[in-house]
Protein backbone atom coordinates (compact mmCIF):
# COMPACT_ATOMS: atom_id res chain seq x y z
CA UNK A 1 10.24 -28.61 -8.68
CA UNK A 2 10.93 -25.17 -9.18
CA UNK A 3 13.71 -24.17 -6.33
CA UNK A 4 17.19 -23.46 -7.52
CA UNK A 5 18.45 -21.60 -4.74
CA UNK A 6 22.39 -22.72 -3.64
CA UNK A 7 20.90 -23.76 -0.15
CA UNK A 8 24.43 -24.16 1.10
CA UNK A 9 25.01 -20.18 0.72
CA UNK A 10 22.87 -19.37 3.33
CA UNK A 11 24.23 -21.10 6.59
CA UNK A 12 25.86 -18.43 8.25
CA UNK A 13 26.83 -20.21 11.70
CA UNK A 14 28.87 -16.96 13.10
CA UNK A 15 25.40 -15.19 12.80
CA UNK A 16 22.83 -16.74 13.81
CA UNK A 17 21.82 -14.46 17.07
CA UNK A 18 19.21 -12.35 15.07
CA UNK A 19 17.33 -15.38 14.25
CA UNK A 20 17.91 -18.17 16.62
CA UNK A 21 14.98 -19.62 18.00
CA UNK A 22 12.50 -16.75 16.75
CA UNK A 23 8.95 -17.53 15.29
CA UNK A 24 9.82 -15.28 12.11
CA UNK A 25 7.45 -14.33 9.25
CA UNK A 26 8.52 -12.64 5.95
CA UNK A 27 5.99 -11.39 3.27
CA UNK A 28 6.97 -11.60 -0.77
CA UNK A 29 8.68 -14.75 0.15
CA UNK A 30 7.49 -17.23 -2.61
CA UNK A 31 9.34 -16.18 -6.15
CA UNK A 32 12.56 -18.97 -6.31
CA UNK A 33 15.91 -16.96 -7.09
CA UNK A 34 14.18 -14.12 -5.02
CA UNK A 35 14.80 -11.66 -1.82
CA UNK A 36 11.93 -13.03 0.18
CA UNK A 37 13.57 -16.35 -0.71
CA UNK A 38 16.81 -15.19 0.95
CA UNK A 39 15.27 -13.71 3.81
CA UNK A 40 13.51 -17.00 4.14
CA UNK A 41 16.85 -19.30 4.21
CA UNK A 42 18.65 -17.23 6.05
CA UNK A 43 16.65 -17.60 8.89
CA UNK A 44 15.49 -21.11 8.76
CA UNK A 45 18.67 -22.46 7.92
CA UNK A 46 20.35 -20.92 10.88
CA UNK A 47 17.60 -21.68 14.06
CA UNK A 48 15.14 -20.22 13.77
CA UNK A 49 11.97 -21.72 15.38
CA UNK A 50 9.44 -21.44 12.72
CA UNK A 51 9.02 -19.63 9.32
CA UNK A 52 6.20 -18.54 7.65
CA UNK A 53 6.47 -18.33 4.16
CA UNK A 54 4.05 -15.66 2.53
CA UNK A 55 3.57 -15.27 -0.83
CA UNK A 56 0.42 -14.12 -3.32
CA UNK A 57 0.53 -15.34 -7.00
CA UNK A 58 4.17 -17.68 -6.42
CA UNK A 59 1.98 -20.39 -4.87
CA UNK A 60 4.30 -22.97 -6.65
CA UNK A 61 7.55 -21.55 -5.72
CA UNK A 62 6.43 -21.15 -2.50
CA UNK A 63 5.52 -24.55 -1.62
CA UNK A 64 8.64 -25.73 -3.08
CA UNK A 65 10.49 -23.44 -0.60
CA UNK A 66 8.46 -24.69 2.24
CA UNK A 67 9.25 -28.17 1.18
CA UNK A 68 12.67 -28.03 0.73
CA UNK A 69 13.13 -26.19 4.40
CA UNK A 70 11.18 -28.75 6.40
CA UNK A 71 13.52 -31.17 4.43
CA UNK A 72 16.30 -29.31 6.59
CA UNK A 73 14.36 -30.15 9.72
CA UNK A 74 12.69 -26.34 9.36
CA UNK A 75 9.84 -25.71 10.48
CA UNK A 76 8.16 -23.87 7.67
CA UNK A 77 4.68 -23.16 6.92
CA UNK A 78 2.80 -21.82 3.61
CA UNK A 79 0.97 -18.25 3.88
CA UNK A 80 -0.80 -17.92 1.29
CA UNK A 81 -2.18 -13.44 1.43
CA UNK A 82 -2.89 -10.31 -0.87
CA UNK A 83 -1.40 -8.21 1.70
CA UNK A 84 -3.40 -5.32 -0.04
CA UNK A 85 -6.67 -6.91 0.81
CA UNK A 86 -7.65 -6.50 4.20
CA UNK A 87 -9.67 -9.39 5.17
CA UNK A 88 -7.44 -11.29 3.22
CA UNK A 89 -4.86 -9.99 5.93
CA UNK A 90 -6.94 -10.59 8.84
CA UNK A 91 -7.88 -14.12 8.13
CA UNK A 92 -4.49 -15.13 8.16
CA UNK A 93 -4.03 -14.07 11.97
CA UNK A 94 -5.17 -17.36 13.89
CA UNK A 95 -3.46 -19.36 11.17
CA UNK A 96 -0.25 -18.03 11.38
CA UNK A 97 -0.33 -17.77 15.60
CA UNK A 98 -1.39 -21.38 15.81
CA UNK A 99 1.54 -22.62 13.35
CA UNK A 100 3.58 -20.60 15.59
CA UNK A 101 3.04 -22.58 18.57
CA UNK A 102 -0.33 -19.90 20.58
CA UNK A 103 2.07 -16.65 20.31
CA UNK A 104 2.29 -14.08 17.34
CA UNK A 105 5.69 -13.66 15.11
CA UNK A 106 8.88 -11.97 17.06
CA UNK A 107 10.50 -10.86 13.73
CA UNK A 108 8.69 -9.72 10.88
CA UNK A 109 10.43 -9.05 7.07
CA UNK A 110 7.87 -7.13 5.55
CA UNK A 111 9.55 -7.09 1.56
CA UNK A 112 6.80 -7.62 -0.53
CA UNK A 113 6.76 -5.67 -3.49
CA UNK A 114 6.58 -5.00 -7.47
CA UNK A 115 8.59 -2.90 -9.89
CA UNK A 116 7.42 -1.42 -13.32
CA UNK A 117 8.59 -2.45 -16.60
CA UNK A 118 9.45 1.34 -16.73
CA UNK A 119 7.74 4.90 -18.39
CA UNK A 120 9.03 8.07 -18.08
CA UNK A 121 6.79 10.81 -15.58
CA UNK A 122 5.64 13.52 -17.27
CA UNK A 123 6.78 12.70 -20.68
CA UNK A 124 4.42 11.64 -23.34
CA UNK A 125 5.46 9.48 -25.82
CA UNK A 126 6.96 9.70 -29.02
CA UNK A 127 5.84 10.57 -32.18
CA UNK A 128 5.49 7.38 -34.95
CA UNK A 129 6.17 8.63 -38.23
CA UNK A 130 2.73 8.74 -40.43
CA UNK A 131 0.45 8.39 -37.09
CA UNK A 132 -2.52 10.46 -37.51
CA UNK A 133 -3.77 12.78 -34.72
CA UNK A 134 -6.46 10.78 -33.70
CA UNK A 135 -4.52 7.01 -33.71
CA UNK A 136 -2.18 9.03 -31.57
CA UNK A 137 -4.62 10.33 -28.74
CA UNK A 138 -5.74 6.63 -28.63
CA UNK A 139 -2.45 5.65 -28.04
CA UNK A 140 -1.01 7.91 -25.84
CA UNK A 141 -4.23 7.45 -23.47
CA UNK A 142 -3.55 3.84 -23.46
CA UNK A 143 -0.23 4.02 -22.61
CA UNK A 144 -0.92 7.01 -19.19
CA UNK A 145 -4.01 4.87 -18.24
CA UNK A 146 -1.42 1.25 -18.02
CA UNK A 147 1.83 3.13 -16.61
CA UNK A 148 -0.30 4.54 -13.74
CA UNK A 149 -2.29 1.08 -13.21
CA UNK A 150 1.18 -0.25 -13.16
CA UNK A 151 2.55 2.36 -10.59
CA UNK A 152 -0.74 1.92 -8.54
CA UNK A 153 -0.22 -1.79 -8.32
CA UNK A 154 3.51 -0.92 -6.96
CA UNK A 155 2.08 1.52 -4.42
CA UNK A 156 -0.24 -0.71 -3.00
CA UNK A 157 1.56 -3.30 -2.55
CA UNK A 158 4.65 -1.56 -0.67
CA UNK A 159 2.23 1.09 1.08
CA UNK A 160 -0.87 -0.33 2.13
CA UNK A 161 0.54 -4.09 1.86
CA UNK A 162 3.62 -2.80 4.76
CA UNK A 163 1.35 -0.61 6.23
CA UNK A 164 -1.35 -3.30 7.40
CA UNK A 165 0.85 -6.20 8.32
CA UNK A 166 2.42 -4.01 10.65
CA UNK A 167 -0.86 -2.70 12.18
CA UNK A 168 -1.95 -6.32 12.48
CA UNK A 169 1.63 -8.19 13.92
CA UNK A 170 2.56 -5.14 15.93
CA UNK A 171 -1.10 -5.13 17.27
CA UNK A 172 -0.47 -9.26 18.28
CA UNK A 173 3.05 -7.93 19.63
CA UNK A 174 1.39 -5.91 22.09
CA UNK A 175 -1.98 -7.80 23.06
CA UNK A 176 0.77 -10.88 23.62
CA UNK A 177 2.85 -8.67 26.14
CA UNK A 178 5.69 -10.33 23.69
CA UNK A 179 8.51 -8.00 22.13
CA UNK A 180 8.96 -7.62 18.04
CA UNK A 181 11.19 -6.94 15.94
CA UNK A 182 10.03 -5.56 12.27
CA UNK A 183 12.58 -5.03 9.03
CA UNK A 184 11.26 -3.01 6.55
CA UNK A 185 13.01 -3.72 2.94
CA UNK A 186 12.90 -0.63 0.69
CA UNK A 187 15.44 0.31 -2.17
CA UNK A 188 18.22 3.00 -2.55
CA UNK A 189 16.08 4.18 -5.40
CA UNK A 190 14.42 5.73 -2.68
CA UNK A 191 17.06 8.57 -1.82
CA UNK A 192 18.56 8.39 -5.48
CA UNK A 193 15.64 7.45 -7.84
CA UNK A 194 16.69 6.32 -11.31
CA UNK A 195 14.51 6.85 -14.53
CA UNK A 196 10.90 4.92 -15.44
CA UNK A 197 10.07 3.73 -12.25
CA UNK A 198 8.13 6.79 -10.29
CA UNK A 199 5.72 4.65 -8.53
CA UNK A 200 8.49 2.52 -7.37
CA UNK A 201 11.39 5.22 -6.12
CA UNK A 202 7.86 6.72 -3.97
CA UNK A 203 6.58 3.56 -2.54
CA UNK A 204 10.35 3.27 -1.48
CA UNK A 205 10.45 6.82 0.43
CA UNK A 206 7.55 6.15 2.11
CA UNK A 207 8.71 2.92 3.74
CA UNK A 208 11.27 4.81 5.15
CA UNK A 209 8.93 7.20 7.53
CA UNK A 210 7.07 3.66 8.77
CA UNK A 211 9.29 2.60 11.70
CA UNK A 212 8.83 6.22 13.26
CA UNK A 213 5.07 6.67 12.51
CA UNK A 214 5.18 3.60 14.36
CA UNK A 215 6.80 4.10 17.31
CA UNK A 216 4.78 7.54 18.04
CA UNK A 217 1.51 5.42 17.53
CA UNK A 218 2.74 2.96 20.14
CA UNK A 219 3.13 5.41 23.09
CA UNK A 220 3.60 3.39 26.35
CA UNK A 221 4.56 0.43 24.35
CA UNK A 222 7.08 1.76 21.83
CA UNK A 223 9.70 -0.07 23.87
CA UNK A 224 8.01 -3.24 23.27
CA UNK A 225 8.94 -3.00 19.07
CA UNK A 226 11.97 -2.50 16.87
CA UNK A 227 12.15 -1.85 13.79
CA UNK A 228 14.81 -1.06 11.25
CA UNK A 229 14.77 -0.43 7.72
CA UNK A 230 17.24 -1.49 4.56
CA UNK A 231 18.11 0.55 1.65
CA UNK A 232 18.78 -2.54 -0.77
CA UNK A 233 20.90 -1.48 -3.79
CA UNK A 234 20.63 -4.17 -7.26
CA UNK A 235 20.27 -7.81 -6.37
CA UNK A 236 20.07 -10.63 -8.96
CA UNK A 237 16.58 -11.75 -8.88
CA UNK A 238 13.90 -12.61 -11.40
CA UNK A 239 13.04 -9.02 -11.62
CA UNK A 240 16.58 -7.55 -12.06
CA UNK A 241 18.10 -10.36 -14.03
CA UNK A 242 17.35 -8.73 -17.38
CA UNK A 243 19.47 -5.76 -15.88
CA UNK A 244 22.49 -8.01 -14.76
CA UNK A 245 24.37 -7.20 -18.45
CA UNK A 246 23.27 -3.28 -18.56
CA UNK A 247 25.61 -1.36 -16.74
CA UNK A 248 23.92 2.12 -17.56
CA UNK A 249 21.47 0.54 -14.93
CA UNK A 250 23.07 -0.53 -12.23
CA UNK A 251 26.97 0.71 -12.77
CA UNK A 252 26.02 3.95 -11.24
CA UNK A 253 25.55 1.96 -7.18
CA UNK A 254 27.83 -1.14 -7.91
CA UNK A 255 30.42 -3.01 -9.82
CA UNK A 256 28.58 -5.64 -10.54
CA UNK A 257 25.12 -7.37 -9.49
CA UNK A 258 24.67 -8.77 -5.59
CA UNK A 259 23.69 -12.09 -5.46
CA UNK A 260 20.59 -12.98 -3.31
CA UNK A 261 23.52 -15.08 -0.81
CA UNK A 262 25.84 -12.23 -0.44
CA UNK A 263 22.33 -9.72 0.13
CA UNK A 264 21.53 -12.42 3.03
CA UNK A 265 24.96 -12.81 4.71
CA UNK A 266 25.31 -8.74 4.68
CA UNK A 267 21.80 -8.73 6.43
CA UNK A 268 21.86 -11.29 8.79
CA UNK A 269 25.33 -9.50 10.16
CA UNK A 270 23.04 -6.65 10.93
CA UNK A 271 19.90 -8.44 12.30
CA UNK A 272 23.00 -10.25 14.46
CA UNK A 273 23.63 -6.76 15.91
CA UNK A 274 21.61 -5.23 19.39
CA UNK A 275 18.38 -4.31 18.78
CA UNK A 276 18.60 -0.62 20.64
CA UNK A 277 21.68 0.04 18.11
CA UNK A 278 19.38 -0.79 14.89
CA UNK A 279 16.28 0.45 16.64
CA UNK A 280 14.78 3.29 14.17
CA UNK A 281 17.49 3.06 11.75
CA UNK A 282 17.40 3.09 8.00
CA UNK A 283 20.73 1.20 6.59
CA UNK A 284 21.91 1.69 3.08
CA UNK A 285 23.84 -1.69 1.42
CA UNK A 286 27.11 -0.01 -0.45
CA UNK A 287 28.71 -2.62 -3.25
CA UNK A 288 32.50 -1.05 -3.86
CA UNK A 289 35.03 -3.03 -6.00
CA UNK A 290 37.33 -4.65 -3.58
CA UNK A 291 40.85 -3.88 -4.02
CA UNK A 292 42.77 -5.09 -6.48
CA UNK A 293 39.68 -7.16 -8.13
CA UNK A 294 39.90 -5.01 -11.42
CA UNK A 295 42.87 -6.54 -12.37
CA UNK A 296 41.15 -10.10 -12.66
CA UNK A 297 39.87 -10.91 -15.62
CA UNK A 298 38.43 -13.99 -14.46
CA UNK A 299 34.94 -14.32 -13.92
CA UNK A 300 32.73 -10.92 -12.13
CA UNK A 301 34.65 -8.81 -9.73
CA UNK A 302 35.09 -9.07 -5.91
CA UNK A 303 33.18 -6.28 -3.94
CA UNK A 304 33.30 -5.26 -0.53
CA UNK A 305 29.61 -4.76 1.36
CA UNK A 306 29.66 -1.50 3.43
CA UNK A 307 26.83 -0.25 6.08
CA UNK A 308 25.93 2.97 5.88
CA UNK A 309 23.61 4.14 8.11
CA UNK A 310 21.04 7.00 6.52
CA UNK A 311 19.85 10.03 8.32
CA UNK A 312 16.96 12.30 6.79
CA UNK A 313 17.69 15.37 7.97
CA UNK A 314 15.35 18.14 7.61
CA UNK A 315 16.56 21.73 7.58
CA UNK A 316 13.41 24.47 8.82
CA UNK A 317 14.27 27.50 8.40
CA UNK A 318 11.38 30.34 8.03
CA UNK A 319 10.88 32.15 4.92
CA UNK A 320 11.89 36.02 4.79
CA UNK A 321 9.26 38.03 3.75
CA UNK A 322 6.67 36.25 5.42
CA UNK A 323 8.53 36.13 8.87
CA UNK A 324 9.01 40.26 7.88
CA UNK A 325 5.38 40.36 7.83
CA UNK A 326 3.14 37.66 9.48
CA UNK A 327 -0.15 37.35 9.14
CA UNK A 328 -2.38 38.50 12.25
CA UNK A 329 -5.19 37.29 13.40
CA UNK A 330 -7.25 38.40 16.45
């Protein structure tokens, strides 16, 4: 038995309208002590009427999740998927549907993802004293050849992996005649990227242009699916943990680390709001010492979890000497 989650931390009674009685399905939901894991909780622990847990390699964790949720009186189901690999996506479909009852999921969390254990773009790397030319060629080909497998792998999965559930579930959505809600999880390393993880901060951005690129696709039926999108700042997981003690990491967003609970509870208050408020918005998490906490020395400080809500906007303006003089063409 592998789960350690606080079940108890995710029962949020005062917020259960986002999820109650929806047939909900997250992706990247397996790893224990994770965000998928959260997602997960949150909404079978507070009505929802089915969950499908997905997950790729965290087969163990995942069943143990299912397990202990149907021991709540969830109903949970495994989903086993590389979301990356199409007909490994597709053959899901009629699985999933018939689990939910005949009718496709209403709310999709589409948060699976990777990180990188971190390089620095367009740096090579350093020199080792007595290295000859040669040995260091070798080894400075080995290392751009694994950072940019690693970044690949990180692509993938956010891009194509978010990318074709929401071709296939907002494809169901509309053959159904049955409206959807999607959440898109992405990272504030998006807009403020920090060092050694390229492939991550850019799988990020591009989350952020999926809701619209969706709704234009959709025409006629735009109305029929939501979608919003979260700008996630550091959360204690498996992946982050090792960062938990480094401030020079994650001092720069937050006083201290967010714990998968207080991630959840800060969510599900905006899942709880109206769906044409959150429709086509991107929402950044902000962690800010709550006042007065710095002055207790006992145990990590008290925060305060803000909403912001993001806007991209661009600025066009045309370029001097080429508006001066435009190129003509009969």
């Amino acid at each position: 038995m592998t789960y350690t989650a606080p079940t108890d931390r995710f029962r949020f009674d005062a917020l259960r309208g986002g999820v109650e009685g929806k047939r909900v399905l997250i992706t990247g939901a397996g790893k224990d002590g994770g965000i998928g894991q959260a997602f997960a909780l949150s909404a079978g622990l507070n009505g929802a009427a089915s969950v499908g847990i997905h997950f790729h390699r965290s087969y163990e964790d995942g069943f143990d999740l299912v397990d202990r949720l149907r021991d709540e009186g969830v109903h949970a189901f495994p989903v086993q998927a590389d979301v990356t690999n199409l007909r490994d996506l597709w053959a899901i479909r009629s699985y999933v549907i018939d689990q939910m009852g005949g009718l496709p999921p209403n709310l999709v969390i589409c948060n699976s993802g990777l990180t990188e254990s971190g390089y620095s773009l367009g740096r090579t790397l350093r020199p080792v004293e007595g290295e000859s030319s040669s040995l260091r060629r070798a080894r400075v080909r080995q290392a751009f050849i694994e950072n940019l497998e690693q970044s690949r792998l990180v692509l993938d999965t956010k891009v194509d992996g978010f990318l074709a559930s929401t071709h296939l579930w907002a494809g169901e959505a509309v053959y159904a005649d049955e409206p959807a809600q999607f959440v898109y999880v992405s990272s504030r390393q998006a807009v403020d990227p920090g060092p050694a993880v390229p492939g991550y901060a850019l799988s990020n951005w591009a989350v952020l242009q999926l809701p619209k690129v969706l709704k234009v696709n959709l025409g006629r039926s735009a109305d029929l699916v939501t979608c919003f999108t979260l700008l996630l700042p550091f959360i204690r997981t498996g992946m982050t943990n090792e960062y938990a003690g480094n401030e020079r990491v994650f001092g720069r967003w937050q006083p201290r680390m967010l714990e998968p609970s207080e991630m959840a509870e800060a969510f599900m208050e905006l899942l709880a709001r109206p769906t044409d408020e959150t429709d086509g918005a991107m929402y950044e998490l902000m962690v800010n010492a709550a006042e007065g906490s710095e002055a207790d020395p006992v145990g990590p400080p008290a925060v305060e979890l803000i909403w912001h809500q993001l806007a991209l906007n661009l600025d066009e303006q045309p370029v001097d000497w080429s508006a001066a003089e435009p190129l003509r063409f009969a």
